[in-house]
N, C-alpha and C. Protein backbone atom coordinates (compact mmCIF):
# COMPACT_ATOMS: atom_id res chain seq x y z
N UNK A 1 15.93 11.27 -11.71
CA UNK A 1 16.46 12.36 -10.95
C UNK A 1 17.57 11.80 -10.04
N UNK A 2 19.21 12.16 -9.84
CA UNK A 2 20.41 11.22 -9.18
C UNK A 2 19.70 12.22 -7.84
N UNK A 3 20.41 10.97 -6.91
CA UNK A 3 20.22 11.45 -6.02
C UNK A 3 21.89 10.73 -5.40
N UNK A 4 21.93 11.25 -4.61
CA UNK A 4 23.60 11.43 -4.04
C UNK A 4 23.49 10.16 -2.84
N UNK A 5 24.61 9.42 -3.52
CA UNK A 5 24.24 8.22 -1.80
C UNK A 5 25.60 8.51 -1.26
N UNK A 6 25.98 8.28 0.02
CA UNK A 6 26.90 8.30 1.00
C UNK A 6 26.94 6.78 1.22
N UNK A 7 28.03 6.56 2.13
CA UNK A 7 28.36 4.97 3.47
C UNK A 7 27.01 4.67 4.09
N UNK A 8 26.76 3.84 4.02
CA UNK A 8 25.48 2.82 4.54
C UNK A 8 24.05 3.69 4.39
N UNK A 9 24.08 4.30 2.79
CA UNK A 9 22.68 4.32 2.61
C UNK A 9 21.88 3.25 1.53
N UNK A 10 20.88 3.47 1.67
CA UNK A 10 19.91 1.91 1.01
C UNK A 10 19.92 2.56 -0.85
N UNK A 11 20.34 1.30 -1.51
CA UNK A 11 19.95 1.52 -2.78
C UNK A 11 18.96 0.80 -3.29
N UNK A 12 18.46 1.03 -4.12
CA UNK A 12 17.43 0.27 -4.61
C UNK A 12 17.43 -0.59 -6.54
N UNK A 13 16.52 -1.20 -6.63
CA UNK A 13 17.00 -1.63 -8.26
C UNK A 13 16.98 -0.17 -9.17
N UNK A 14 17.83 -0.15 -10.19
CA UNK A 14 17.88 0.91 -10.94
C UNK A 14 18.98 2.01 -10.63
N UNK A 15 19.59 1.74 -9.32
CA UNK A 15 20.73 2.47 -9.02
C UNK A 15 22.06 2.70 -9.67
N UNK A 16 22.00 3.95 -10.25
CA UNK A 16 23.59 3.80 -11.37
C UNK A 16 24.71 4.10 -10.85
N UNK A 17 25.91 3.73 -10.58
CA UNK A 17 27.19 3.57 -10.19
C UNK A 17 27.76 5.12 -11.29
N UNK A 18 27.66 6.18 -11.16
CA UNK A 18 28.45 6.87 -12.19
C UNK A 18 29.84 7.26 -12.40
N UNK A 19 30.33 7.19 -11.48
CA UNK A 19 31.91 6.56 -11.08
C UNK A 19 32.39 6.18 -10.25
N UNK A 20 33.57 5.57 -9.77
CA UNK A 20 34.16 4.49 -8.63
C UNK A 20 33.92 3.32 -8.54
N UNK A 21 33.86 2.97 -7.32
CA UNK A 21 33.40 1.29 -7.06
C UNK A 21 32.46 1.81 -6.65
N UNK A 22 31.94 1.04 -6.03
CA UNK A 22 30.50 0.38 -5.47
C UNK A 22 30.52 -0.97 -4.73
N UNK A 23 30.27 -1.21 -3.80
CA UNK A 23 30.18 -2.19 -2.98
C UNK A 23 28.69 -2.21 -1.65
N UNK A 24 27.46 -3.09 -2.44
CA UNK A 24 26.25 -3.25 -2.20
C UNK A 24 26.57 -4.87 -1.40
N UNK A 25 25.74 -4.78 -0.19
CA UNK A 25 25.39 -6.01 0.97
C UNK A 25 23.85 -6.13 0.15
N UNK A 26 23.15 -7.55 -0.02
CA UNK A 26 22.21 -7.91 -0.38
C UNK A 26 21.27 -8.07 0.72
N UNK A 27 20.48 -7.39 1.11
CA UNK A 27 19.87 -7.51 2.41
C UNK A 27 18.43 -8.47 2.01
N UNK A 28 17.88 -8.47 0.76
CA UNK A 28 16.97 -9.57 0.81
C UNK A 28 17.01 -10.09 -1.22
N UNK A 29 16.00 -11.58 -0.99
CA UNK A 29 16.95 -11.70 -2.11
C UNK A 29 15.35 -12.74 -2.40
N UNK A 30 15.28 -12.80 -3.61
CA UNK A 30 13.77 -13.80 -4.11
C UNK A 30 12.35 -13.41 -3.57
N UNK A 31 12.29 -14.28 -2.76
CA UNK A 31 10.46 -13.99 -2.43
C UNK A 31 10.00 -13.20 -1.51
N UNK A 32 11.43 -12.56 -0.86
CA UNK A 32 11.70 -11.38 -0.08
C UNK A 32 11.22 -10.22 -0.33
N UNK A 33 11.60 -10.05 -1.54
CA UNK A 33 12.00 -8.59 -1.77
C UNK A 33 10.56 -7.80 -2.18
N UNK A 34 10.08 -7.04 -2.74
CA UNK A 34 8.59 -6.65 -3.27
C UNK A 34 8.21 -6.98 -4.10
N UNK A 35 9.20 -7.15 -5.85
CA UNK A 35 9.14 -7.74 -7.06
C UNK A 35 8.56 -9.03 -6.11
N UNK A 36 9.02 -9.84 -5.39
CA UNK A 36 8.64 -11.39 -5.25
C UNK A 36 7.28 -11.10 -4.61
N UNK A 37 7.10 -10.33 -3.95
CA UNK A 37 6.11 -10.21 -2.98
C UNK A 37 5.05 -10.29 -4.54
N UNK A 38 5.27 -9.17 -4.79
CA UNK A 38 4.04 -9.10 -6.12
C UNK A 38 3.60 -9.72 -6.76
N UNK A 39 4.57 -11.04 -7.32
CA UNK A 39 4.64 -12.08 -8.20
C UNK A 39 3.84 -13.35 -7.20
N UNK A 40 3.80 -13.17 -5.94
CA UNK A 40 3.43 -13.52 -4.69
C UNK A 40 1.62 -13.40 -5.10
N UNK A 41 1.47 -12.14 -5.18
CA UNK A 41 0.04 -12.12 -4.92
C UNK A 41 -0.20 -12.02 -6.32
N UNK A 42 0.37 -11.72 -7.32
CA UNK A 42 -0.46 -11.94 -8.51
C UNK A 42 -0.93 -13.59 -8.97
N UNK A 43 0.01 -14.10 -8.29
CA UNK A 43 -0.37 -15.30 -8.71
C UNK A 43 -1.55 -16.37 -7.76
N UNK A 44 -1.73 -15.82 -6.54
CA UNK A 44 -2.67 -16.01 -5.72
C UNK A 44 -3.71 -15.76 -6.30
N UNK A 45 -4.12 -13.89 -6.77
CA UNK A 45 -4.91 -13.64 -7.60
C UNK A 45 -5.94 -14.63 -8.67
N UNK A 46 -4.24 -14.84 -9.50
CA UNK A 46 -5.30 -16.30 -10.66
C UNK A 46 -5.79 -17.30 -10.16
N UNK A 47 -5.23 -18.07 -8.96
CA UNK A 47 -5.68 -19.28 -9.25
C UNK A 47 -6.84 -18.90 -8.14
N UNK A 48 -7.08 -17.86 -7.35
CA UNK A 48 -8.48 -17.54 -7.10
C UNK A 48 -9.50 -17.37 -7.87
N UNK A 49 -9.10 -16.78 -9.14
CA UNK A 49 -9.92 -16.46 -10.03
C UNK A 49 -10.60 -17.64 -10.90
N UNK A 50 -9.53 -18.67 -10.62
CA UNK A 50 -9.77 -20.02 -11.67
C UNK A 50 -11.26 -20.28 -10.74
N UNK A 51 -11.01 -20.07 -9.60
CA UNK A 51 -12.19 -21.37 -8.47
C UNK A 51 -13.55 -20.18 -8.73
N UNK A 52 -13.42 -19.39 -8.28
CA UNK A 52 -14.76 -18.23 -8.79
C UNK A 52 -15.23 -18.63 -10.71
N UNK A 53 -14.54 -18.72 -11.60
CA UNK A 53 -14.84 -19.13 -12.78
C UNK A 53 -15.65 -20.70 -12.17
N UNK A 54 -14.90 -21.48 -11.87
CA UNK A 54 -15.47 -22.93 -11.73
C UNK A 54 -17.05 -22.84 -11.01
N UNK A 55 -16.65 -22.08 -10.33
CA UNK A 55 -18.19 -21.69 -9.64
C UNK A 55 -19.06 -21.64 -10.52
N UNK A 56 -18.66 -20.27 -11.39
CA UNK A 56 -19.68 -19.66 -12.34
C UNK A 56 -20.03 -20.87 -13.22
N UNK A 57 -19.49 -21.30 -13.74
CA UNK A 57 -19.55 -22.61 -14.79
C UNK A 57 -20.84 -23.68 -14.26
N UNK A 58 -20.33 -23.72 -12.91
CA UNK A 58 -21.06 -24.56 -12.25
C UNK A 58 -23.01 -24.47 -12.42
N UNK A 59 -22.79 -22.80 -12.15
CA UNK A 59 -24.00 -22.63 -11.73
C UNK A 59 -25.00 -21.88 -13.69
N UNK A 60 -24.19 -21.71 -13.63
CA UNK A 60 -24.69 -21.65 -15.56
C UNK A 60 -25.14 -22.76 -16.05
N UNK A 61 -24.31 -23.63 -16.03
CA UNK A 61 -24.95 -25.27 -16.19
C UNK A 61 -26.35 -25.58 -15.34
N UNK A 62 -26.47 -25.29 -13.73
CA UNK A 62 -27.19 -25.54 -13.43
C UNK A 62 -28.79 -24.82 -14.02
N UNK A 63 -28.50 -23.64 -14.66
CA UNK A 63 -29.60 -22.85 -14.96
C UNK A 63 -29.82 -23.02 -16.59
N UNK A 64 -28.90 -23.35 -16.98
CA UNK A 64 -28.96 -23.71 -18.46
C UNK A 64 -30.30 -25.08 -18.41
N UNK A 65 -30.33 -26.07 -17.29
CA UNK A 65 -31.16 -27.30 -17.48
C UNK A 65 -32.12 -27.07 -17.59
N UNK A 66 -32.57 -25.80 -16.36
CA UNK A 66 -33.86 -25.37 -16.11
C UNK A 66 -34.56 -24.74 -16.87
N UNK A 67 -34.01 -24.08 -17.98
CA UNK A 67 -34.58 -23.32 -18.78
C UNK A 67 -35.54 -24.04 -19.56
């Protein structure tokens, strides 16, 4: 859905230029931005997930002896 930008409003990724120039200031850039942010916590995510697995492993083994 276009939506109409004017002088110093915020664009975002996906913004189409449909005619003229265009002239965008980069106000944040890598681990800044939300894409990074996300890539940020997804990857926190796994290697949390690795240490909870190691756990589990741990304690499977331990109950596997007892049996």
């Amino acid at each position: 859905m276009p939506v109409d930008k004017t002088k110093n409003d915020k664009v975002f990724v996906g913004t189409l230029n449909e005619n003229g120039v265009i002239e965008i200031l980069t106000e944040k850039i890598g681990n800044e931005t939300i894409l990074g942010q996300i890539i940020k916590t997804v990857k926190n995510a796994q290697e949390n997930k690795g240490n909870v697995q190691k756990g589990n492993k741990t304690i499977a083994i331990i109950i596997l002896r007892y049996k």
